[in-house]
Structure formats: structure tokens, C-alpha cells
PDB file of N, CA and C in Angstrom:
ATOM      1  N   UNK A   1      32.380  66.180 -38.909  1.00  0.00           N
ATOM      2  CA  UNK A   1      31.897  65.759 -37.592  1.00  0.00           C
ATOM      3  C   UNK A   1      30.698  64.842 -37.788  1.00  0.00           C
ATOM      4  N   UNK A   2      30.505  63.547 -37.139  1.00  0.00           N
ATOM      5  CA  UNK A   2      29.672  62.984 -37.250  1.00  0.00           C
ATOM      6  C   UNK A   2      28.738  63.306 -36.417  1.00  0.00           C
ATOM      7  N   UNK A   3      28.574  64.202 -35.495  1.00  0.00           N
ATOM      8  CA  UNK A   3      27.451  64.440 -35.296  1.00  0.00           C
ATOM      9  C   UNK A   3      26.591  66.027 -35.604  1.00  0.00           C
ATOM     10  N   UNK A   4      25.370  66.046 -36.015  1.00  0.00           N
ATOM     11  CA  UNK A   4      24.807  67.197 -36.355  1.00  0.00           C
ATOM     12  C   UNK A   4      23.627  67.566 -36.669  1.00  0.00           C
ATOM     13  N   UNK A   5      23.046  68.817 -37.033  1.00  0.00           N
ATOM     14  CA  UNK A   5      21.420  68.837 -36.018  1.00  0.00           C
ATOM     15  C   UNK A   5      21.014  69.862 -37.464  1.00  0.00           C
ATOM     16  N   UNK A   6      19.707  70.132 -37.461  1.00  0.00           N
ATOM     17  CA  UNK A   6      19.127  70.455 -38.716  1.00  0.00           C
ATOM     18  C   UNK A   6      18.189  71.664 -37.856  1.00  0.00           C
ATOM     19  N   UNK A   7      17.991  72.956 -37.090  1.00  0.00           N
ATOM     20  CA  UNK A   7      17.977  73.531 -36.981  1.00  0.00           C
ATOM     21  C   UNK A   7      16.481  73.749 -37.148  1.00  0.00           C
ATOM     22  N   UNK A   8      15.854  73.648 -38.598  1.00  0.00           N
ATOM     23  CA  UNK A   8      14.476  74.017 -39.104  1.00  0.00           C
ATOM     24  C   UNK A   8      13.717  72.695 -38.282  1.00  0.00           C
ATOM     25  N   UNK A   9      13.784  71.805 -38.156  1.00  0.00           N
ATOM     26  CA  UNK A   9      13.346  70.760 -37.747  1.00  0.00           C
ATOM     27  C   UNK A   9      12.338  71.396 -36.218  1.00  0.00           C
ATOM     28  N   UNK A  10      11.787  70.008 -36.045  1.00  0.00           N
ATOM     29  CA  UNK A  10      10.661  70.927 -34.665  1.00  0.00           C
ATOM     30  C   UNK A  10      11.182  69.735 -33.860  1.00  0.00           C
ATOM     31  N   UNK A  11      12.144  69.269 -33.795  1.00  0.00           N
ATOM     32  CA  UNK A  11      12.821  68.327 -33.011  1.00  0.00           C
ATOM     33  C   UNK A  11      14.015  69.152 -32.084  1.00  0.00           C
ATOM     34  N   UNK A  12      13.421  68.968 -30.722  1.00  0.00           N
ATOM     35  CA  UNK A  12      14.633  69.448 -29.599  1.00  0.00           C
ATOM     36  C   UNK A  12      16.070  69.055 -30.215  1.00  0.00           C
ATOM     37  N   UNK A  13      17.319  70.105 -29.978  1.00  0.00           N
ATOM     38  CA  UNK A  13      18.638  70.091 -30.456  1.00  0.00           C
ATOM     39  C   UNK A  13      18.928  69.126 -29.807  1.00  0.00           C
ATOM     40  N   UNK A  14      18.781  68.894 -28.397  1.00  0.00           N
ATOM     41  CA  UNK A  14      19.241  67.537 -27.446  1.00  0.00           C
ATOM     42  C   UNK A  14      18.910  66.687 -28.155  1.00  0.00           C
ATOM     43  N   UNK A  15      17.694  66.200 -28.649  1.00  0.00           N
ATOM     44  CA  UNK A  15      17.470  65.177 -28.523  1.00  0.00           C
ATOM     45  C   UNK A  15      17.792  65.114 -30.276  1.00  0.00           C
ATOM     46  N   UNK A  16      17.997  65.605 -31.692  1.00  0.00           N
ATOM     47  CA  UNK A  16      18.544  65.527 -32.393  1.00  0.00           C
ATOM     48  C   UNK A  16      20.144  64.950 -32.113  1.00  0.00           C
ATOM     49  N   UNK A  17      21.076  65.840 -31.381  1.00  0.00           N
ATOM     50  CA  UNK A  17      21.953  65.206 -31.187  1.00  0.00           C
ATOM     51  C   UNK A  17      22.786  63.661 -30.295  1.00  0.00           C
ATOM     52  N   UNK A  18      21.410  63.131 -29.740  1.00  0.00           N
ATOM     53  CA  UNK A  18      21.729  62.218 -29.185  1.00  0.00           C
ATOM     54  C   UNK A  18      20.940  60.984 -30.351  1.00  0.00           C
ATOM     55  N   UNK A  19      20.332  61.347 -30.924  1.00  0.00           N
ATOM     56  CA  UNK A  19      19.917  60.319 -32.405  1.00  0.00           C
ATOM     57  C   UNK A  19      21.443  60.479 -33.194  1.00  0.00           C
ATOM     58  N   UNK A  20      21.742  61.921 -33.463  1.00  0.00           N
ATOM     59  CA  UNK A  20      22.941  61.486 -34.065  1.00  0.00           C
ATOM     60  C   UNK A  20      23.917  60.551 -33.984  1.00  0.00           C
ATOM     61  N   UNK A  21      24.006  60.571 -31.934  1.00  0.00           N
ATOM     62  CA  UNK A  21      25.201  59.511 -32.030  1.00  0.00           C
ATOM     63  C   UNK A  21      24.546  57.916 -32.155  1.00  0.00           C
ATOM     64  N   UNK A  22      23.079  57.532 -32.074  1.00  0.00           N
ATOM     65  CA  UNK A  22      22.699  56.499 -32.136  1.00  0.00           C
ATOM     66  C   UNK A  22      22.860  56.331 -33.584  1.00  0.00           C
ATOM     67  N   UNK A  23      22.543  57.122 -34.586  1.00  0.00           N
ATOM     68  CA  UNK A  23      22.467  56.481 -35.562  1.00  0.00           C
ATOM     69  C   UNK A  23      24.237  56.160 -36.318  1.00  0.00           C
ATOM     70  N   UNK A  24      25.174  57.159 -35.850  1.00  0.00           N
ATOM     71  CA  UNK A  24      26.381  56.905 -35.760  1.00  0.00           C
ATOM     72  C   UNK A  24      26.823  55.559 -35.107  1.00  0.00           C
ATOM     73  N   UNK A  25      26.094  55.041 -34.335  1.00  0.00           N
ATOM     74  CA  UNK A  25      26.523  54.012 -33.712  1.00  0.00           C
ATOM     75  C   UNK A  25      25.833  52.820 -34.661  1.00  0.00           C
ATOM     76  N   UNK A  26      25.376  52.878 -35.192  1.00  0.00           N
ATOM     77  CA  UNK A  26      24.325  51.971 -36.064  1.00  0.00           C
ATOM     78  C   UNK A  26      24.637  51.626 -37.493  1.00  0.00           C
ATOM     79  N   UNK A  27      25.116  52.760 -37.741  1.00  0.00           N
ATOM     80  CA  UNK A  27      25.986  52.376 -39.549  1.00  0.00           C
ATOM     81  C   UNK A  27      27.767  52.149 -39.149  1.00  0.00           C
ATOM     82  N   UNK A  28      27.825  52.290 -37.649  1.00  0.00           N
ATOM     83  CA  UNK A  28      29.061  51.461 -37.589  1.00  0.00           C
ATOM     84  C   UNK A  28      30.107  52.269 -37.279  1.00  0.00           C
ATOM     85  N   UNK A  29      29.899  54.108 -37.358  1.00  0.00           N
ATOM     86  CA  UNK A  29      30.981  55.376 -37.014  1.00  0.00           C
ATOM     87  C   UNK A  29      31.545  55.083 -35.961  1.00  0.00           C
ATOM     88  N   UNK A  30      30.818  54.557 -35.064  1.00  0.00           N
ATOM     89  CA  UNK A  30      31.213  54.411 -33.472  1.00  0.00           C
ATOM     90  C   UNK A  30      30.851  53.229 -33.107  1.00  0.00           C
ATOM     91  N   UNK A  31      31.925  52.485 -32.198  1.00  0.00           N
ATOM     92  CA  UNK A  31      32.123  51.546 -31.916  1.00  0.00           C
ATOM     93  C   UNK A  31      32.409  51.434 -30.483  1.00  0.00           C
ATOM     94  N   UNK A  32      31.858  50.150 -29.712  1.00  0.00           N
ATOM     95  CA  UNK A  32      32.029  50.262 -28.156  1.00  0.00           C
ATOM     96  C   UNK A  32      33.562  50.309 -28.214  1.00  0.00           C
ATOM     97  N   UNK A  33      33.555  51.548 -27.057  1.00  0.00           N
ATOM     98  CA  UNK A  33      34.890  52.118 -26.453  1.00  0.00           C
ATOM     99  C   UNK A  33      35.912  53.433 -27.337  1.00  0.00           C
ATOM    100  N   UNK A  34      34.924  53.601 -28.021  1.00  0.00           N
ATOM    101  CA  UNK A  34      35.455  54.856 -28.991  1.00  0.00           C
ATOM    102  C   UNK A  34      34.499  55.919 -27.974  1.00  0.00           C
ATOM    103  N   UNK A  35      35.486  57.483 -28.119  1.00  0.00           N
ATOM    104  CA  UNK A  35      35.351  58.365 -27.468  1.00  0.00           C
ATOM    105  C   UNK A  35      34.321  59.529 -28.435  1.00  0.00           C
ATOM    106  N   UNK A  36      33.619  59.985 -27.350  1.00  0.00           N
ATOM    107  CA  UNK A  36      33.071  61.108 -28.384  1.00  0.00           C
ATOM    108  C   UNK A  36      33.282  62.588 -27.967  1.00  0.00           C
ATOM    109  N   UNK A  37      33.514  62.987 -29.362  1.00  0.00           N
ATOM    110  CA  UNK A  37      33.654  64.373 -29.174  1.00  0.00           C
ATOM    111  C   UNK A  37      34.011  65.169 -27.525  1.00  0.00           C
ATOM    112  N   UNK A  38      34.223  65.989 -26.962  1.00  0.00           N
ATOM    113  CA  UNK A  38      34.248  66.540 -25.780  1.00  0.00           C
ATOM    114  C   UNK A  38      32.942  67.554 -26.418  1.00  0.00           C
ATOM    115  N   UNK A  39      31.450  67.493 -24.960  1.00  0.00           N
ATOM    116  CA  UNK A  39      30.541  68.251 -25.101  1.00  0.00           C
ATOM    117  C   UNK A  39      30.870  69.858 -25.889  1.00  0.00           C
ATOM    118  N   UNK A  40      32.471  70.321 -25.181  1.00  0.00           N
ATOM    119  CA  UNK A  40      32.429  71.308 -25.496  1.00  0.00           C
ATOM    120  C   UNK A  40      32.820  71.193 -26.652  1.00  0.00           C
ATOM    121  N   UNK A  41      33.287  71.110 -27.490  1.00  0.00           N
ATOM    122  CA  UNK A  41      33.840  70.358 -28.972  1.00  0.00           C
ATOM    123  C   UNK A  41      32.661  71.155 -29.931  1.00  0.00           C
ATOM    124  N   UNK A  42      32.006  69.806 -29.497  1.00  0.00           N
ATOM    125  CA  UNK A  42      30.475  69.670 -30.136  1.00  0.00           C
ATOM    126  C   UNK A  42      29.747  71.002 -30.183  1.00  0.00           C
ATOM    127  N   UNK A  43      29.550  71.787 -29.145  1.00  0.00           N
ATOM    128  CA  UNK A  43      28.822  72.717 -28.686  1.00  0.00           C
ATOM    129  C   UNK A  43      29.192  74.087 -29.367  1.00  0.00           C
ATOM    130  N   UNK A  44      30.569  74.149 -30.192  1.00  0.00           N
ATOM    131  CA  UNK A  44      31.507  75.005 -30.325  1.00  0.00           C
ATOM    132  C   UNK A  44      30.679  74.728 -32.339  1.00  0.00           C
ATOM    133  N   UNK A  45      31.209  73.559 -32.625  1.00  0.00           N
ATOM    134  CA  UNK A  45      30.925  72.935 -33.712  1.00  0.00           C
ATOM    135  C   UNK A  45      30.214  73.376 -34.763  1.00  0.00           C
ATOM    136  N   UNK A  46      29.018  72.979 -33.576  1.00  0.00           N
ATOM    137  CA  UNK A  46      27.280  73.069 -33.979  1.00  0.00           C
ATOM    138  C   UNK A  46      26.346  74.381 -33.784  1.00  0.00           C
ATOM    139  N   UNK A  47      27.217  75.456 -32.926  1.00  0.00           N
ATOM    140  CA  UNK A  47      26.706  76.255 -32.551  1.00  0.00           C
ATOM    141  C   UNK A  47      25.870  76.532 -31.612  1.00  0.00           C
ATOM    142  N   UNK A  48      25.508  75.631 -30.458  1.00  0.00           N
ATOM    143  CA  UNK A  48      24.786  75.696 -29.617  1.00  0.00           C
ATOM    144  C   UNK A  48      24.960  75.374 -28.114  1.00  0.00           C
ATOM    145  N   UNK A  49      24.312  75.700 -27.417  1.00  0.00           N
ATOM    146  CA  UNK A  49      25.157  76.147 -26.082  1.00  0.00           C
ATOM    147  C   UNK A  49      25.210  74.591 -25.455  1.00  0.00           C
ATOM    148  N   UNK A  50      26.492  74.531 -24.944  1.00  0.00           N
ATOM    149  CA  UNK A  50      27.243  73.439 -24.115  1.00  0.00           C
ATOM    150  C   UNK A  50      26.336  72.700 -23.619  1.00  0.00           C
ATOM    151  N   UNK A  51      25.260  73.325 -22.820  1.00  0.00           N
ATOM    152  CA  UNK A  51      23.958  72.337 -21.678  1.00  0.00           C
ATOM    153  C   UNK A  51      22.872  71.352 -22.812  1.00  0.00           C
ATOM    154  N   UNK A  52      23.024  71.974 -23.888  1.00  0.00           N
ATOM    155  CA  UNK A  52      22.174  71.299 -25.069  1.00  0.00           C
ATOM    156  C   UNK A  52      22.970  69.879 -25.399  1.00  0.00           C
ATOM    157  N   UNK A  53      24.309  69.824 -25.504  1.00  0.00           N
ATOM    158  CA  UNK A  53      25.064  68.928 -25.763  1.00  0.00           C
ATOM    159  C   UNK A  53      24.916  67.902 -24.454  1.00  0.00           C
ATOM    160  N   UNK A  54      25.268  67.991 -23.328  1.00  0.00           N
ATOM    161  CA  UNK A  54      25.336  67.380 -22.031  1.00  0.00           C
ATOM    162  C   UNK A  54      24.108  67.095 -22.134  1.00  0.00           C
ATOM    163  N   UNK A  55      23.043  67.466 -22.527  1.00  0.00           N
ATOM    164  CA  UNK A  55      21.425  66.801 -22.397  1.00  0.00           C
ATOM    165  C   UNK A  55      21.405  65.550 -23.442  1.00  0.00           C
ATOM    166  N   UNK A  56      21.866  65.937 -24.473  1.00  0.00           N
ATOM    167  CA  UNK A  56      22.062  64.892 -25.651  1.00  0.00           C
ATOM    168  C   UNK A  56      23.040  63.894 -25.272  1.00  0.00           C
ATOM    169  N   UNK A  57      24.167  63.649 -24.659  1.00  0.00           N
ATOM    170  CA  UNK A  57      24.835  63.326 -24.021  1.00  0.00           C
ATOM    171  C   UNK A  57      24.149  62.257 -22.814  1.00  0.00           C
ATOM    172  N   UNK A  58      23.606  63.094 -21.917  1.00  0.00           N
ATOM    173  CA  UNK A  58      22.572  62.317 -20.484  1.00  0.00           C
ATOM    174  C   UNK A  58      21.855  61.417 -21.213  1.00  0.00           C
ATOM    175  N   UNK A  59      20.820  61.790 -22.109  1.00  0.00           N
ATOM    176  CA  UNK A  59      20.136  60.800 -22.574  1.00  0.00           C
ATOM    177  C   UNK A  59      20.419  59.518 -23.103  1.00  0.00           C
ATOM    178  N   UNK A  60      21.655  59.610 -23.976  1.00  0.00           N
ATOM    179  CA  UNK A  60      22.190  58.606 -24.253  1.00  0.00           C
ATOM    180  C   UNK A  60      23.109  57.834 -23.139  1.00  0.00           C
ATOM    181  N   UNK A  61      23.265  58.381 -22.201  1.00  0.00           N
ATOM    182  CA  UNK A  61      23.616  57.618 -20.872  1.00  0.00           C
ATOM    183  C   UNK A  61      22.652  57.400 -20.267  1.00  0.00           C
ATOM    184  N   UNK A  62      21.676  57.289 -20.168  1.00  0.00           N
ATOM    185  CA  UNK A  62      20.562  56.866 -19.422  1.00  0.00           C
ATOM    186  C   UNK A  62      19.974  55.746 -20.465  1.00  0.00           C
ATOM    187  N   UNK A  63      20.240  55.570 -21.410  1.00  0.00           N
ATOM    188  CA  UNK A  63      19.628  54.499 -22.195  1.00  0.00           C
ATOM    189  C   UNK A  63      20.841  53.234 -22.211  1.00  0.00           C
ATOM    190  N   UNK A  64      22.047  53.864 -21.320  1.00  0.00           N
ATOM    191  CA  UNK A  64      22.572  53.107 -21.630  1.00  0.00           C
ATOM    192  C   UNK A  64      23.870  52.566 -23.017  1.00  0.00           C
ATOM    193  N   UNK A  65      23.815  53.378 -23.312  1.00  0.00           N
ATOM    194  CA  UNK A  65      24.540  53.332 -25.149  1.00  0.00           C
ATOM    195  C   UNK A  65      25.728  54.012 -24.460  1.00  0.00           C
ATOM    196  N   UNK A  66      26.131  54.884 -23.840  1.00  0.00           N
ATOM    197  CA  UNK A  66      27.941  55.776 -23.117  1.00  0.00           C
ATOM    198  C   UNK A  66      27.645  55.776 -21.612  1.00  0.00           C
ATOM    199  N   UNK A  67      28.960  55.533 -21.866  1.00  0.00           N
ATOM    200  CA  UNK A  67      29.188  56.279 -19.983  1.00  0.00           C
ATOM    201  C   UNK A  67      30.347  57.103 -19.960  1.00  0.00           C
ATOM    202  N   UNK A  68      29.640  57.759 -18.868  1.00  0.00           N
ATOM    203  CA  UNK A  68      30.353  59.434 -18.472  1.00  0.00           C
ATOM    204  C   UNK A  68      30.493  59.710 -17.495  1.00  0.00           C
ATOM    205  N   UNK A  69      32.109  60.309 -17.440  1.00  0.00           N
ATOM    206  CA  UNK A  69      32.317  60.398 -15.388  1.00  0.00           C
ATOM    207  C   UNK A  69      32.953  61.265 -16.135  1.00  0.00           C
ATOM    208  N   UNK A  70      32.801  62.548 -14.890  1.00  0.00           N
ATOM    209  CA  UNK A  70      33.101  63.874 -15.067  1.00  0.00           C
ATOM    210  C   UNK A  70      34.691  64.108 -14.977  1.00  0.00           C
ATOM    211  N   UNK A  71      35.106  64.866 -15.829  1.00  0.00           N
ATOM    212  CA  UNK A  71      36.359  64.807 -15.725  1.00  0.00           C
ATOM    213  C   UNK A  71      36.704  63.823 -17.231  1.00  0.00           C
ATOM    214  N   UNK A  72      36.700  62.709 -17.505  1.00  0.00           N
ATOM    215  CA  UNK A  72      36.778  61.878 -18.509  1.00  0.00           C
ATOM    216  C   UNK A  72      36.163  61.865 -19.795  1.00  0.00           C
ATOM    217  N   UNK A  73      36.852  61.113 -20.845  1.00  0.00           N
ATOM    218  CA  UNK A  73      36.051  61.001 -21.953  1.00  0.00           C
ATOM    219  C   UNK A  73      34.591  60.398 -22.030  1.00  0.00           C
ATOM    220  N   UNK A  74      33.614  60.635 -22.862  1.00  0.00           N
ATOM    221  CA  UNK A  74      32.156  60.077 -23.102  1.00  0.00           C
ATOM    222  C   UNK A  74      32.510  58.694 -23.768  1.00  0.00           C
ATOM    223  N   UNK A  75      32.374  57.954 -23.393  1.00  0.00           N
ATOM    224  CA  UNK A  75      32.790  56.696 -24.516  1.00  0.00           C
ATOM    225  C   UNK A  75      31.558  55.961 -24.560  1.00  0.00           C
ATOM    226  N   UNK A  76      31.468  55.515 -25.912  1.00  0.00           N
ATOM    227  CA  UNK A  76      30.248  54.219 -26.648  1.00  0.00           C
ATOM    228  C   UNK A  76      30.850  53.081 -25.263  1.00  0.00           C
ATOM    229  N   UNK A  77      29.344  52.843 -24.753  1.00  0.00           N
ATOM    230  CA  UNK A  77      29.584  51.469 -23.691  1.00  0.00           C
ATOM    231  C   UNK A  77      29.785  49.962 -24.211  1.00  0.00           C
ATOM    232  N   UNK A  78      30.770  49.403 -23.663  1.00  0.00           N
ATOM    233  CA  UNK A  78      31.125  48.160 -24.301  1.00  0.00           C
ATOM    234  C   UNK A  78      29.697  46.948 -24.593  1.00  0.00           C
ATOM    235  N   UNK A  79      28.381  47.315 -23.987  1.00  0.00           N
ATOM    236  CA  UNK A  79      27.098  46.962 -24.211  1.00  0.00           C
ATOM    237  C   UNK A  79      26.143  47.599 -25.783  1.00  0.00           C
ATOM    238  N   UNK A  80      27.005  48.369 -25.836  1.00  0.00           N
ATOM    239  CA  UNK A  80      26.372  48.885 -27.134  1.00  0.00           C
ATOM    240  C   UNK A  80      25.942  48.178 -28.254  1.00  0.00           C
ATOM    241  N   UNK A  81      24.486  47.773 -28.322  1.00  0.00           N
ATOM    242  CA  UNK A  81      24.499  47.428 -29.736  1.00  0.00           C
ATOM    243  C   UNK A  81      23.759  47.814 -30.821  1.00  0.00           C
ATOM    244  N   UNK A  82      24.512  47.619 -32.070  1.00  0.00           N
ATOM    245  CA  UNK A  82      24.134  48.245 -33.313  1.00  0.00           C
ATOM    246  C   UNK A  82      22.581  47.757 -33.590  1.00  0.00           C
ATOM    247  N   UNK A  83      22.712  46.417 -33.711  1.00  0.00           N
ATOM    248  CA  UNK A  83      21.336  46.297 -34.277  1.00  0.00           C
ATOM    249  C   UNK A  83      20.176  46.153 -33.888  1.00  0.00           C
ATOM    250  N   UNK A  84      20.102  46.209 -31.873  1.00  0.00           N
ATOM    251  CA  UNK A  84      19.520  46.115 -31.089  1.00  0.00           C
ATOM    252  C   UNK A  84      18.957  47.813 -31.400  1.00  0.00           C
ATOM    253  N   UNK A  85      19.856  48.727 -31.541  1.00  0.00           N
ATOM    254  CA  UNK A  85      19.545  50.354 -31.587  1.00  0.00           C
ATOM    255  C   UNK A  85      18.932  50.795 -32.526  1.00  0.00           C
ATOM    256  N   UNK A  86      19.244  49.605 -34.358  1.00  0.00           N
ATOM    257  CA  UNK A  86      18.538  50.026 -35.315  1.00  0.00           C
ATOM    258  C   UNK A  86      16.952  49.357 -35.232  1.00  0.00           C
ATOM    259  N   UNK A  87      16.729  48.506 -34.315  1.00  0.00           N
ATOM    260  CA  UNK A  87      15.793  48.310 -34.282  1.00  0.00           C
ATOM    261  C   UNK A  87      14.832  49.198 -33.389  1.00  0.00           C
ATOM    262  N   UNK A  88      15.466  49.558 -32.652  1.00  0.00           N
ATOM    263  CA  UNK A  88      15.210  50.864 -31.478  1.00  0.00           C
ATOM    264  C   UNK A  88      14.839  51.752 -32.529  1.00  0.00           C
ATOM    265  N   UNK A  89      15.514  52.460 -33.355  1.00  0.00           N
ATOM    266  CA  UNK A  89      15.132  53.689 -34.096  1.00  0.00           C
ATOM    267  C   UNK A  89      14.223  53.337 -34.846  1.00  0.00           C
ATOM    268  N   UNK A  90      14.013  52.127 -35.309  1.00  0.00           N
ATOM    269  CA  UNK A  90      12.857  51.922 -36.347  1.00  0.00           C
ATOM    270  C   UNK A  90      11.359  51.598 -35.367  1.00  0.00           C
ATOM    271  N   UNK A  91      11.246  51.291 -34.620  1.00  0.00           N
ATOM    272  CA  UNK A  91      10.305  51.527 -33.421  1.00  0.00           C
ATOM    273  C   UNK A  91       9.991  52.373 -33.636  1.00  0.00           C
ATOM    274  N   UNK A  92      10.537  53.929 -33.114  1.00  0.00           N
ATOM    275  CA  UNK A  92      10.501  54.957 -32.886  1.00  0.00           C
ATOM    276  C   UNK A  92       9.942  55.407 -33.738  1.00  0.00           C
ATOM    277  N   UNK A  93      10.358  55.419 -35.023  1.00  0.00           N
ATOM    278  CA  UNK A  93       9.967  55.753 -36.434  1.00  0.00           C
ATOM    279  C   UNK A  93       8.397  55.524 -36.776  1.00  0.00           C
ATOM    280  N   UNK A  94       8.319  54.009 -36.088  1.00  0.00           N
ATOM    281  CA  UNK A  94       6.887  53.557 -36.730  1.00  0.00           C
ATOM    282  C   UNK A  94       5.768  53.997 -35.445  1.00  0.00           C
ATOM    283  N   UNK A  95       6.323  53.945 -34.589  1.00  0.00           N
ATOM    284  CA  UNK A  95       5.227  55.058 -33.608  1.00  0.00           C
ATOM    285  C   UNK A  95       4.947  56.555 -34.002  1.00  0.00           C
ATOM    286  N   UNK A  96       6.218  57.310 -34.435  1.00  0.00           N
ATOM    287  CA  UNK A  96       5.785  58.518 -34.784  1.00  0.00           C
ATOM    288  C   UNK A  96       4.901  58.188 -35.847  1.00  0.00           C
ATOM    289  N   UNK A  97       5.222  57.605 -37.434  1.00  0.00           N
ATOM    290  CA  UNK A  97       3.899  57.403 -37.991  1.00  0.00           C
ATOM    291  C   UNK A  97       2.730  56.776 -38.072  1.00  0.00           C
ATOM    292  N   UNK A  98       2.559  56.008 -37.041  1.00  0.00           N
ATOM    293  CA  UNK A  98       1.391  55.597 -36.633  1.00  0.00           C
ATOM    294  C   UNK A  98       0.734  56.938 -35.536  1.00  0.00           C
ATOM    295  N   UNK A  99       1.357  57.288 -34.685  1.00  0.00           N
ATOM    296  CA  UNK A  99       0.538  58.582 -34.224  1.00  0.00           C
ATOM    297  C   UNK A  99       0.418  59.623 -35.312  1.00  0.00           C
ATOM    298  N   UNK A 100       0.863  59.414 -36.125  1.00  0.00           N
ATOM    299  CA  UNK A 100       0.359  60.641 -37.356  1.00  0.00           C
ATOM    300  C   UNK A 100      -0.442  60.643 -37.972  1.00  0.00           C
ATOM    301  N   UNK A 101      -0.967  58.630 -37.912  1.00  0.00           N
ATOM    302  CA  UNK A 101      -2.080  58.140 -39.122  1.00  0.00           C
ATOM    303  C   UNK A 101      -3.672  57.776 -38.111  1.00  0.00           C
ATOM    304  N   UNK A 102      -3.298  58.000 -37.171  1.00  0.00           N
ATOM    305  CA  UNK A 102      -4.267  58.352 -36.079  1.00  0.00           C
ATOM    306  C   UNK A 102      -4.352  57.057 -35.372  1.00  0.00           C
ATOM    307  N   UNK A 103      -3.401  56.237 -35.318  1.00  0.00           N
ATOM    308  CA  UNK A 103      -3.368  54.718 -34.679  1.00  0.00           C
ATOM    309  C   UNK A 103      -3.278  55.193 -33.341  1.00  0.00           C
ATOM    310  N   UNK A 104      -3.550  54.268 -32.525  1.00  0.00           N
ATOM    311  CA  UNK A 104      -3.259  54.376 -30.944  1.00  0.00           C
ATOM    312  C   UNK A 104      -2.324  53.032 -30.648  1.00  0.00           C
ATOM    313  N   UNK A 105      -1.869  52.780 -29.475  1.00  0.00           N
ATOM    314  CA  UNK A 105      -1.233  51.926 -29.308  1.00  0.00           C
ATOM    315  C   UNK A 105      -1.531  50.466 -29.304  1.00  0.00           C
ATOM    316  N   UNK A 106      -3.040  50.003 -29.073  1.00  0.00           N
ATOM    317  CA  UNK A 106      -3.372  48.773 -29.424  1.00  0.00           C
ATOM    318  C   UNK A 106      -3.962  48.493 -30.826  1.00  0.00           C
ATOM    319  N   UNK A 107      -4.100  50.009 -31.891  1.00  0.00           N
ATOM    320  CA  UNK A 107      -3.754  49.369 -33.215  1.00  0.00           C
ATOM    321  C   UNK A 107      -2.522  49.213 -33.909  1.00  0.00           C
ATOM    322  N   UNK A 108      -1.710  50.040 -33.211  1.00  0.00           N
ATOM    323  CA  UNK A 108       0.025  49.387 -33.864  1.00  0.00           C
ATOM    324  C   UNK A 108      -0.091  47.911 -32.661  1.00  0.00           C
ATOM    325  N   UNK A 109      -0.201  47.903 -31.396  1.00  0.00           N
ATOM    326  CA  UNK A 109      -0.062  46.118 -31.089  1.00  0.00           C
ATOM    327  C   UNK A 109      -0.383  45.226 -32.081  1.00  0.00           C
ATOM    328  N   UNK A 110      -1.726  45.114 -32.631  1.00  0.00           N
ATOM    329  CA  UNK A 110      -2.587  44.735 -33.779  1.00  0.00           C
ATOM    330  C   UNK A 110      -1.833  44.169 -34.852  1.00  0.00           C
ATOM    331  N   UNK A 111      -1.768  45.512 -35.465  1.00  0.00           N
ATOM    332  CA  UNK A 111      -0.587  45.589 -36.566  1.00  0.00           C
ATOM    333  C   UNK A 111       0.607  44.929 -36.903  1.00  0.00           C
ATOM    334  N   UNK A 112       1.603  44.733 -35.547  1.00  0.00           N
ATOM    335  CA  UNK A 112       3.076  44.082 -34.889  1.00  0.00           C
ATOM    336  C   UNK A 112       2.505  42.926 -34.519  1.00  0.00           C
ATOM    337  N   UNK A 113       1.317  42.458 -34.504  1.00  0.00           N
ATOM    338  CA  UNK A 113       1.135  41.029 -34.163  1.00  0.00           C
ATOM    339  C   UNK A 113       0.443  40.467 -35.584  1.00  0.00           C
ATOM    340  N   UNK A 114       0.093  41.089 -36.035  1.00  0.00           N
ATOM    341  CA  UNK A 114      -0.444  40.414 -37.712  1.00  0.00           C
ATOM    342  C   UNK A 114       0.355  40.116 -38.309  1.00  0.00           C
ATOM    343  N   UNK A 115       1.717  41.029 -38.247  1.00  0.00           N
ATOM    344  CA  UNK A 115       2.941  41.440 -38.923  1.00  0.00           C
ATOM    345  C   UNK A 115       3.422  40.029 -38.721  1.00  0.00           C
ATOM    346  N   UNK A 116       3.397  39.094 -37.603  1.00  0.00           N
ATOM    347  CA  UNK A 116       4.380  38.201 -37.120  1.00  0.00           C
ATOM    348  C   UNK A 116       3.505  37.457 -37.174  1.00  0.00           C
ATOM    349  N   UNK A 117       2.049  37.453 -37.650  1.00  0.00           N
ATOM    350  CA  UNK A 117       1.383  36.230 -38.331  1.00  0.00           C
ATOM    351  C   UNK A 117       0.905  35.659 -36.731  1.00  0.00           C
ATOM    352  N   UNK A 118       0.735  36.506 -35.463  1.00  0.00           N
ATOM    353  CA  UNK A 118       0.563  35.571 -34.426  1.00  0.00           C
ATOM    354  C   UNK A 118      -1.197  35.787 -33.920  1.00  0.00           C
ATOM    355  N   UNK A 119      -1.937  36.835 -35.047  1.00  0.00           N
ATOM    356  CA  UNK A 119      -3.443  37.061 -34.635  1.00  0.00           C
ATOM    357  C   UNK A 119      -3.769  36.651 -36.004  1.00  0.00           C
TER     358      UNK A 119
END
């Protein structure tokens, strides 16, 4: 199963499993208009209760990456993109370690503008 969650982690199961399918979508597993898993599938899978999945699920419909009508399959949205998302996750990445290294947000601005040579 391509998607799946690491338990010890201090990262919400939702929101582990909705990185899963981004990063699935990013090395290329999933492709706009491919179906995913049925929540309950997943939920059965992974061991964790159904509403955890549908949250992981929402989120990634609210960003936009699937759409979901009840009754129907979850499918990757034909807007989906890979490298628009890996750049999304690497964002993400460099905010969590910049809030770890005690940066605030106008020293990562700083930083992302030195980076691009524009200060």
C-alpha cells in the first residue's frame, strides 16, 4: 500500500496520511485521475479508525490535490501537480527547520531572498 503512517512519530495520523498521498503523488505513484484507496480500505490497512482517514482525505481536498463526492471514488485532481507539491513539501520542510533553529518568519524571508541573490 502506498500509503502509511509511522505511529511513534508526534505527527497527527491525518495529517501523516495525507503527506503520504502528496508525496505519492510526487515520485509519480499517483497520477491525475487515478483512484485512491476507499477510506475504508485504508482505515482497515493501517489500523486506524475510518474518521482519521476522511480527515487525511479532506485535507487533501481542500488543498486541492483530489476530489470527492460521496458515494464515489477519491481521485488525484486532473490539476495536480507533481512539482508544484514537491516544492510545497520542501517549504514545509524548511519552515519546520527554521522554527527549530529559532528563525521567525522574516529571517527565513531574509534567507529566501539572499538565496535568489535579490537582497
Amino acid at each position: 500500500m502506498l500509503i502509511t503512517i509511522d505511529e511513534t512519530l508526534n505527527i497527527p495520523l491525518a495529517d501523516q496520511i495525507a503527506a503520504a498521498v502528496r508525496g505519492a503523488v510526487i515520485r509519480g505513484d499517483f497520477a491525475p485521475g487515478d483512484r485512491l484507496p476507499p477510506a475504508r480500505e485504508v482505515a482497515t490497512a493501517l489500523g486506524v479508525n475510518l474518521h482519521t482517514v476522511l480527515r487525511g482525505y479532506q485535507q487533501l481536498r481542500e488543498e486541492g490535490l483530489v476530489d470527492m463526492r460521496r458515494g464515489r471514488a477519491t481521485t488525484i485532481a486532473a490539476s495536480a501537480d507533481a512539482a508544484g507539491l514537491a516544492i510545497t513539501e520542501h517549504i514545509r520542510s524548511l519552515v519546520d527547520l527554521a522554527r527549530r533553529s529559532g528563525l521567525d518568519e522574516h529571517d527565513l524571508h531574509t534567507a529566501i531572498s539572499r538565496a535568489f541573490g535579490t537582497t
